[in-house]
Protein backbone atom coordinates (compact mmCIF):
# COMPACT_ATOMS: atom_id res chain seq x y z
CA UNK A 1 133.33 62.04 79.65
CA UNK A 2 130.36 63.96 78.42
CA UNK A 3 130.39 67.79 79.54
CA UNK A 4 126.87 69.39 80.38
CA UNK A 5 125.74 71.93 77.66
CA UNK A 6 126.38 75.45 79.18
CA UNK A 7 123.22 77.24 80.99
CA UNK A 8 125.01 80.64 80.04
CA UNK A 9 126.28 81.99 76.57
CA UNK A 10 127.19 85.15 75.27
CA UNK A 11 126.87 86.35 71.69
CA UNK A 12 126.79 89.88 70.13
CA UNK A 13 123.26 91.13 69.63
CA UNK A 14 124.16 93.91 66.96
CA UNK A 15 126.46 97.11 67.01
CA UNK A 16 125.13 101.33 67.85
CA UNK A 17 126.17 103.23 65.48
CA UNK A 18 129.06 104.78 67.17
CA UNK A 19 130.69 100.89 67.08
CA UNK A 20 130.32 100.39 70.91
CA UNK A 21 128.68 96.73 71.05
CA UNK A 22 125.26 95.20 72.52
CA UNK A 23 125.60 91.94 73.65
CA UNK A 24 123.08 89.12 74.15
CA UNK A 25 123.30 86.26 77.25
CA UNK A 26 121.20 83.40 77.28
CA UNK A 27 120.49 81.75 80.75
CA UNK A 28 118.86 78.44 79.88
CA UNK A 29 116.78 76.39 82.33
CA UNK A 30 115.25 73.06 81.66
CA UNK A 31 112.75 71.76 78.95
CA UNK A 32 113.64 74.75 76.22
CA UNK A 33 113.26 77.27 78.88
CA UNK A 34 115.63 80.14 78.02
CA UNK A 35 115.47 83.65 78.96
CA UNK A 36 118.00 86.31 76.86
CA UNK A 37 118.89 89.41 78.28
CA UNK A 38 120.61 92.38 75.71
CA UNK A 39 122.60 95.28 76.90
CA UNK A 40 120.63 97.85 75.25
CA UNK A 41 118.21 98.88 78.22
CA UNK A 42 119.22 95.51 80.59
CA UNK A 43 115.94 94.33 77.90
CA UNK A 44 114.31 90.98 78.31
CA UNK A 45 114.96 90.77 74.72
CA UNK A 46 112.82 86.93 74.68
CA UNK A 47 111.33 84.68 77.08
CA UNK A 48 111.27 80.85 75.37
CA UNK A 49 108.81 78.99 77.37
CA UNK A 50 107.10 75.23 76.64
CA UNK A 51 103.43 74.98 76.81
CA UNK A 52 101.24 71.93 78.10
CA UNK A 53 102.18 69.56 74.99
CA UNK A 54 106.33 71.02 75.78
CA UNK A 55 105.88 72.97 72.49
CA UNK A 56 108.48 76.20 73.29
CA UNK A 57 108.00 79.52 72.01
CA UNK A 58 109.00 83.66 73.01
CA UNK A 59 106.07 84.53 74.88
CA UNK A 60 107.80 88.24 74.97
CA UNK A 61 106.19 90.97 72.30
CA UNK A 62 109.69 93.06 70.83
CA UNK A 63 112.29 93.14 68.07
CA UNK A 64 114.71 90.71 66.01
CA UNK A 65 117.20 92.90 65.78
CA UNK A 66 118.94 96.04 67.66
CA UNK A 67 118.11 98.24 64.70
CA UNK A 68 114.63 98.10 65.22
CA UNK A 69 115.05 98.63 69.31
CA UNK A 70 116.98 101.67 68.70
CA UNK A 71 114.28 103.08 65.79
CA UNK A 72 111.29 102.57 68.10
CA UNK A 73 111.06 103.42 71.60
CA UNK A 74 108.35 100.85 72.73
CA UNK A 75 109.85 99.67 75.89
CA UNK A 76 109.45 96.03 74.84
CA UNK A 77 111.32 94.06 77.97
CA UNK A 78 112.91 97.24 79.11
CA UNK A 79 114.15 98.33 82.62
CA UNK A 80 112.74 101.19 83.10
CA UNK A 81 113.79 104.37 85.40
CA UNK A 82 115.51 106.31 87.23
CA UNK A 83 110.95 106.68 87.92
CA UNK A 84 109.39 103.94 86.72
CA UNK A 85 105.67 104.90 85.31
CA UNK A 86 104.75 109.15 86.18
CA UNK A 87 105.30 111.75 87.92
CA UNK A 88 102.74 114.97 87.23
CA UNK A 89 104.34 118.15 85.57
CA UNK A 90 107.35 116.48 85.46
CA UNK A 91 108.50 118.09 89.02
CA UNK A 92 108.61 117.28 92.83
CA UNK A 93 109.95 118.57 95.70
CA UNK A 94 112.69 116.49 97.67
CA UNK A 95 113.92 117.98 101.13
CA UNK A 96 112.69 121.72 100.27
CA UNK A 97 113.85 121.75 96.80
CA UNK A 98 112.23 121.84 93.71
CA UNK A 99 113.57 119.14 91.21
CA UNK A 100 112.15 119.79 87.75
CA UNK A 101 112.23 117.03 85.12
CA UNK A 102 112.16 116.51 81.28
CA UNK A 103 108.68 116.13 80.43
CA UNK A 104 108.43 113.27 78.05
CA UNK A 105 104.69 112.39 78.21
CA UNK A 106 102.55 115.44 77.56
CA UNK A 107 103.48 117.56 80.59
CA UNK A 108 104.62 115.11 83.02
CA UNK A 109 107.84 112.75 83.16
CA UNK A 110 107.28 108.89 82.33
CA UNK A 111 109.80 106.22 82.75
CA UNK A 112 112.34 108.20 83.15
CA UNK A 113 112.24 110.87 80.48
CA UNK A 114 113.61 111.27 77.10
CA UNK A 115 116.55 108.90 77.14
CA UNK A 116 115.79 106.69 80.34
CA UNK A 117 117.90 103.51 81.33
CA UNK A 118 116.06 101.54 78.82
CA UNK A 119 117.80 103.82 76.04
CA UNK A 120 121.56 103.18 77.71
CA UNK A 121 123.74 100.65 77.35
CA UNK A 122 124.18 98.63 80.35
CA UNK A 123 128.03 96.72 81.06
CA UNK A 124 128.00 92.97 82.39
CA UNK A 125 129.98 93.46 84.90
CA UNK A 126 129.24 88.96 86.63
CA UNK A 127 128.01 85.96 84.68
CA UNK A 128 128.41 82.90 85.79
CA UNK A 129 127.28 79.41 84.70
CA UNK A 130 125.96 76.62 87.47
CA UNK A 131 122.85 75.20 88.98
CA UNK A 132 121.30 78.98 88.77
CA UNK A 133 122.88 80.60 85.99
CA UNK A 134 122.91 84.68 86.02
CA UNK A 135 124.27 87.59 84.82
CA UNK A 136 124.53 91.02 86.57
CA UNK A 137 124.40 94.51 84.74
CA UNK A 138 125.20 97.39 85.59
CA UNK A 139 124.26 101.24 84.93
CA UNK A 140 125.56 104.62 86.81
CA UNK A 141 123.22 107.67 86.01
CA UNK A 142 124.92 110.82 86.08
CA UNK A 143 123.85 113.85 88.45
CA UNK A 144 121.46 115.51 87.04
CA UNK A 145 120.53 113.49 84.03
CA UNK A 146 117.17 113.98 82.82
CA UNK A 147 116.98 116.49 85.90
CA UNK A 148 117.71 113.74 88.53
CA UNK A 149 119.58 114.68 91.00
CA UNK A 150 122.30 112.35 92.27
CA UNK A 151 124.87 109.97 90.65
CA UNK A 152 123.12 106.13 90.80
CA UNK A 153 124.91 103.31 90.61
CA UNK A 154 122.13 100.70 89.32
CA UNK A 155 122.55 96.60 89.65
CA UNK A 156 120.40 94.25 87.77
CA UNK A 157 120.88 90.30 88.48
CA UNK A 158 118.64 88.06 86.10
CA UNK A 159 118.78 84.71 87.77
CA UNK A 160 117.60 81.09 86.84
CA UNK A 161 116.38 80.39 90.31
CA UNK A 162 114.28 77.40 89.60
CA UNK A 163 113.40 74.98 85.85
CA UNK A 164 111.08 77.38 84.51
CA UNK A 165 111.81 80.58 87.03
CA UNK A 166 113.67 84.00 86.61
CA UNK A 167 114.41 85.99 89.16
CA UNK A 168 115.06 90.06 88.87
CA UNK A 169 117.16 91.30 91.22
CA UNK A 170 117.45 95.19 91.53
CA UNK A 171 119.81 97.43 93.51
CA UNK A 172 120.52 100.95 93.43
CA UNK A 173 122.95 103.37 95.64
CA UNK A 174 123.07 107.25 95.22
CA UNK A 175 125.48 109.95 96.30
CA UNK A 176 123.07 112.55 97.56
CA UNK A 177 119.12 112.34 98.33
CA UNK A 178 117.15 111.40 95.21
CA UNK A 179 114.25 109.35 94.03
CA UNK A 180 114.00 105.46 92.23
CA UNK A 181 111.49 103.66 91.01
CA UNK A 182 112.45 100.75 88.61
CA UNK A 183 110.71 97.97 86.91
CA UNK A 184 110.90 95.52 83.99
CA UNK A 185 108.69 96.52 81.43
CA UNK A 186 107.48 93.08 79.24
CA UNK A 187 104.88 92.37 77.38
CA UNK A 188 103.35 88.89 77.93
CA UNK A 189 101.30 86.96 75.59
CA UNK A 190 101.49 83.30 76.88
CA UNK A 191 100.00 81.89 73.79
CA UNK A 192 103.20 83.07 71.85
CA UNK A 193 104.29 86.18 69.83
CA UNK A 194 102.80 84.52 66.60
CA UNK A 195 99.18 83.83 67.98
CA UNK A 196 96.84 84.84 65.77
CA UNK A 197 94.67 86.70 68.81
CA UNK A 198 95.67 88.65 71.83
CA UNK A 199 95.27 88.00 75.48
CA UNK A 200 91.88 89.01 76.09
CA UNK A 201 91.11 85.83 77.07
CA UNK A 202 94.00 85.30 79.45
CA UNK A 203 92.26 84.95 83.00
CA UNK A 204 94.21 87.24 85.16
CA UNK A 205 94.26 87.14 89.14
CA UNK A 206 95.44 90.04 91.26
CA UNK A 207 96.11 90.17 94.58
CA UNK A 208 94.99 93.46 95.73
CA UNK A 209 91.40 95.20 96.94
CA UNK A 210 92.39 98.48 95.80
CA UNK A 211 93.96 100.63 92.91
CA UNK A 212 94.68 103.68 91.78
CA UNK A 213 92.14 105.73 89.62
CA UNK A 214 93.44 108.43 87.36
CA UNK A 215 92.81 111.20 85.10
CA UNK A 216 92.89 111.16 81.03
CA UNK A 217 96.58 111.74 81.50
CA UNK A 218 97.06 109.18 83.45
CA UNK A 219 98.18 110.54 86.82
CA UNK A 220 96.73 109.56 89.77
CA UNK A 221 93.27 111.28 91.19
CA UNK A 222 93.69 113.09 94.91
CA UNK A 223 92.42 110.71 97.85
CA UNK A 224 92.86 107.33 98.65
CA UNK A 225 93.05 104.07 96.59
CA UNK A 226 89.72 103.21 95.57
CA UNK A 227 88.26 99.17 96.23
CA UNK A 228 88.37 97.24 93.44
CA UNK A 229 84.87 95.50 94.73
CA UNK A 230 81.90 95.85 92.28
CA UNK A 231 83.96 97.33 89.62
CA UNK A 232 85.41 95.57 86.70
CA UNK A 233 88.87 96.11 88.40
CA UNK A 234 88.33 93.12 90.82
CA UNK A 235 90.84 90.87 89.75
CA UNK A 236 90.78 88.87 93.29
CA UNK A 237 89.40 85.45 91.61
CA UNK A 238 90.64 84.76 88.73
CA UNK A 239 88.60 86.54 85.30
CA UNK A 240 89.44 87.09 81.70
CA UNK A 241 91.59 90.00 81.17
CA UNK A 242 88.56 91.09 78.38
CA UNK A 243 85.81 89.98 80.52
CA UNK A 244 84.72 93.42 81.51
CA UNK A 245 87.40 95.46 79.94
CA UNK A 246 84.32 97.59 77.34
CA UNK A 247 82.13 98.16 80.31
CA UNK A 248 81.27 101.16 80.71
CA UNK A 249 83.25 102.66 83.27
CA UNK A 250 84.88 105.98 83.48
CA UNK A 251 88.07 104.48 84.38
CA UNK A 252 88.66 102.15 81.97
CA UNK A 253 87.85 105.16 79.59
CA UNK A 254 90.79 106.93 81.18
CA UNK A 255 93.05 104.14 80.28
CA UNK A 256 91.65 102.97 77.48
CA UNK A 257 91.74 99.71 79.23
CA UNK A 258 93.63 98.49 81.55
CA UNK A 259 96.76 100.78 82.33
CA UNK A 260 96.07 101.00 86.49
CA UNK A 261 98.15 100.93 89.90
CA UNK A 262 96.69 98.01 91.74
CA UNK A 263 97.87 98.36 95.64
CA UNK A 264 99.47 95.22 96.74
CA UNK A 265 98.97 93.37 99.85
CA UNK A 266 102.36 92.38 100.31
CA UNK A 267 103.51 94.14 103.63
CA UNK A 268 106.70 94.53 101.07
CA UNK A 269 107.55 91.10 101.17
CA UNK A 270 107.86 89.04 98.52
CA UNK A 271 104.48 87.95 97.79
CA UNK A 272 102.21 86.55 95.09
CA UNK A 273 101.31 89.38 93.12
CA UNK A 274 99.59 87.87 90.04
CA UNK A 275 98.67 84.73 87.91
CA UNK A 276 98.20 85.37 84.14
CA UNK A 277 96.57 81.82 82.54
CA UNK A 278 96.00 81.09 79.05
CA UNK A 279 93.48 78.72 78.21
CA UNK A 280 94.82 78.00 75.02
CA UNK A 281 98.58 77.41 75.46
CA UNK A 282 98.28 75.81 79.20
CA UNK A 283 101.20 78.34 79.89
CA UNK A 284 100.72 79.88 83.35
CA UNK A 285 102.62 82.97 85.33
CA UNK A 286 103.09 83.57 88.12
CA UNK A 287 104.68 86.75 89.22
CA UNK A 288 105.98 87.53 92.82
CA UNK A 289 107.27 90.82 93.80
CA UNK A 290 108.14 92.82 96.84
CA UNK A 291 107.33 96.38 95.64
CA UNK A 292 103.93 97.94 96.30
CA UNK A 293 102.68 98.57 93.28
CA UNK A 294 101.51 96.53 90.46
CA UNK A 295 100.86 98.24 87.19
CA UNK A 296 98.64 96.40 84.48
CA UNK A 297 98.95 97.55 81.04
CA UNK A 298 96.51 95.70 78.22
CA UNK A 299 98.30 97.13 75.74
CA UNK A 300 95.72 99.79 74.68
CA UNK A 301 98.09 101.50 72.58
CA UNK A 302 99.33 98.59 70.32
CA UNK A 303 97.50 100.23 67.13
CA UNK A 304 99.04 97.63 64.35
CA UNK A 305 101.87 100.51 63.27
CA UNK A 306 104.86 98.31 64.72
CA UNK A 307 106.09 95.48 63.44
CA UNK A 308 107.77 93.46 65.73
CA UNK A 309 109.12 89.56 65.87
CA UNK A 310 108.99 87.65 63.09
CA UNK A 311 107.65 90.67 61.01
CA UNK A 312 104.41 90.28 63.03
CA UNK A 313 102.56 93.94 63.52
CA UNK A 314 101.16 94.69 67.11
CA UNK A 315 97.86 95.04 67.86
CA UNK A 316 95.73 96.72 70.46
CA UNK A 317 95.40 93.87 73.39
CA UNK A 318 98.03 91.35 71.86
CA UNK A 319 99.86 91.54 75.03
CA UNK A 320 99.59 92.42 78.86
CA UNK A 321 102.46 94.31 81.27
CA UNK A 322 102.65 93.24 84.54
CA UNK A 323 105.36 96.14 85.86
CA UNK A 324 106.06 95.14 89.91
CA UNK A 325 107.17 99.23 91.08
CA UNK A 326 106.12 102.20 93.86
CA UNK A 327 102.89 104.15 92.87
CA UNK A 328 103.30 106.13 90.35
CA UNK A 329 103.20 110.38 91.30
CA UNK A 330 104.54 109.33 94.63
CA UNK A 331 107.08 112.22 94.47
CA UNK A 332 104.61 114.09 95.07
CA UNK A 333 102.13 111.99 97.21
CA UNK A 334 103.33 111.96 100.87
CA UNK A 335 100.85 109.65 101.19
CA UNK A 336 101.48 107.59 99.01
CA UNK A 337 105.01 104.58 99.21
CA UNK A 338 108.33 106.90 99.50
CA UNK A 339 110.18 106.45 96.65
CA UNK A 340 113.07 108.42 98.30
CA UNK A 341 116.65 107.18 98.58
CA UNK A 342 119.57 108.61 100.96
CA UNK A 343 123.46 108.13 100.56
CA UNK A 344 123.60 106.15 103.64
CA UNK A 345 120.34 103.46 102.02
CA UNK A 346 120.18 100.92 99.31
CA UNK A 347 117.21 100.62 96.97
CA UNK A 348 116.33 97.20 96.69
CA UNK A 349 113.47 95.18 94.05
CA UNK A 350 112.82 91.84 93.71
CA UNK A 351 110.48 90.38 91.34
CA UNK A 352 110.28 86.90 90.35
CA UNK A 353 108.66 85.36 86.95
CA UNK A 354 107.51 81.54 88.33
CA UNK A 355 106.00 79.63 84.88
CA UNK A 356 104.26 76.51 84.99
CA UNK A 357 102.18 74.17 82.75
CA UNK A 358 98.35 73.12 82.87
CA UNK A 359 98.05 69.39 83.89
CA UNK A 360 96.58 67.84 80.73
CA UNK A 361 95.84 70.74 78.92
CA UNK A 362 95.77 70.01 75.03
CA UNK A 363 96.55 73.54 73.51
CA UNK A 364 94.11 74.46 70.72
């Protein structure tokens, strides 16, 4: 009797230099789809996807090996925390106290400081094979690491919860009041990490009416979210990512691009938060999410220096983020999403990565 090939495997991904191991786990769906998942950060090391002709290739912009993740932090398929995206002068005050951070980013703290969760190692700790294949890992984050205050214990499930569909999963529990904020941290290019041009012309759909503008450093500017209607930030039909990305906009100056907050309609549900097409490929994303936040990142800072898969260097635009998390500076925002967590709560994410195929598309 012939045995179905298994949906999950484990292999070792490559050694730290103190000889404690990363490991690699492969969840595989149906028609090539395979996601793989490394210890080092909880990384979405590759996403293998087919494209309208069933053609599969990594879609995901990082490293072969674990020597190059641990030479370059890049945050290629990272999770990212204990506060996701910044927080200004790399302080806040929780419950009357002031909390002061390592500053990583100029003056203020992003993605968690110097040596965030996407520089630990993370332990499997469940993996299990079936109709929806998944591994859990897991992360505790001292008191007071990188000026945090409170021991975390983190969970991350990636689940196969459909052919072509992975599911993040994220939990987190403290000891004492802190703050969290996590989120995957990819970098999509649907036509494939080999394409010979970036996703400029990926048409890109958004479902929010407002966003967050910001300073040169990238903190957000005092007052409410601003409409996205009549600037080149209305993603609410669908438009090429590069369609309006040189106007001239003071924004888009400030981010060199696209690196925004867009405020999601989702009532904190899980909701459609974007679809990310490529004309080329036929590949299409669709990304759900609960959290409040979407930030998109068109990889302004991509300046052909790194040299990633398959020896390929990294240019400005050759991939998009699409990082589901709570407004960045909401610390220190009250009115802005509470990012606050209490002993006696849970912190809870989900974001799901839904991929589909353009009927009769013939990819150029």
């Amino acid at each position: 009797m012939e045995h179905a090939a298994p949906r999950v495997e484990k292999d070792l991904f490559g050694t730290l230099p103190d000889g404690r191991a990363v490991e690699r786990v492969m969840l595989r769906g149906v028609d090539g789809f395979e996601a793989r998942i490394i210890t080092f950060g909880a990384g979405l090391q590759a996403l293998i996807v087919p494209d309208a002709n069933g053609i599969c290739d990594d879609i995901l912009l990082g490293y072969d090996t674990l020597a190059d993740y641990l030479a370059e932090r890049r945050f290629f398929g990272a999770t990212v925390g204990r506060y996701a995206n910044r927080i200004a002068d790399a302080r806040f005050v929780l419950d009357g106290e002031a909390v002061q951070l390592a500053a990583n980013n100029g003056p203020n703290a992003l993605h968690g400081g110097t040596c965030g969760f996407d520089r630990k190692i993370w332990q499997i700790s469940d993996m299990q094979d079936g109709a929806e294949p998944y591994v859990t890992l897991a992360y505790t984050s001292a008191h007071g690491e990188e000026g945090y205050p409170g021991k975390l214990d983190v969970q991350l499930t990636y689940r196969l919860t459909g052919p072509t569909e992975l599911a993040l999963d994220f939990t987190a529990r403290t000891d004492r009041p802190t703050i969290v904020n996590l989120t995957n941290h990819s970098f999509f290019s649907l036509d494939g990490v080999t394409a010979d041009h970036g996703i400029l012309d990926h048409r890109l759909t958004v479902a929010a009416g407002h966003f967050l503008a910001i300073d040169p450093a990238a903190i957000p500017l005092p007052g409410p979210p601003r409409a996205v209607a009549g600037t080149p930030f209305d993603f609410r039909n669908a438009a090429a990512v590069g369609a309006r990305i040189r106007h001239d906009d003071q924004q888009l100056r400030n981010g060199r691009g696209y690196d925004h907050t867009w405020c999601l309609d989702n009532g904190g549900a899980l909701n459609l938060a974007a679809r990310l097409e490529a004309p080329r490929s036929g590949r299409i994303l669709e990304l759900m999410t609960d959290q409040p936040g979407l930030q998109v990142y068109s990889g302004n800072y991509l300046d052909g220096t790194i040299r990633g898969k398959r020896g390929r260097l990294y240019r400005q635009s050759d991939a998009i983020c699409l990082e589901p998390h709570i407004w960045p500076n909401a610390p220190n925002r009250p009115d802005f999403p509470n990012p606050r967590l209490a002993p006696d709560g849970v912190y809870r994410h989900r974001s799901v990565y839904r991929f589909s195929r353009a009927p009769g598309k013939k990819p150029t």
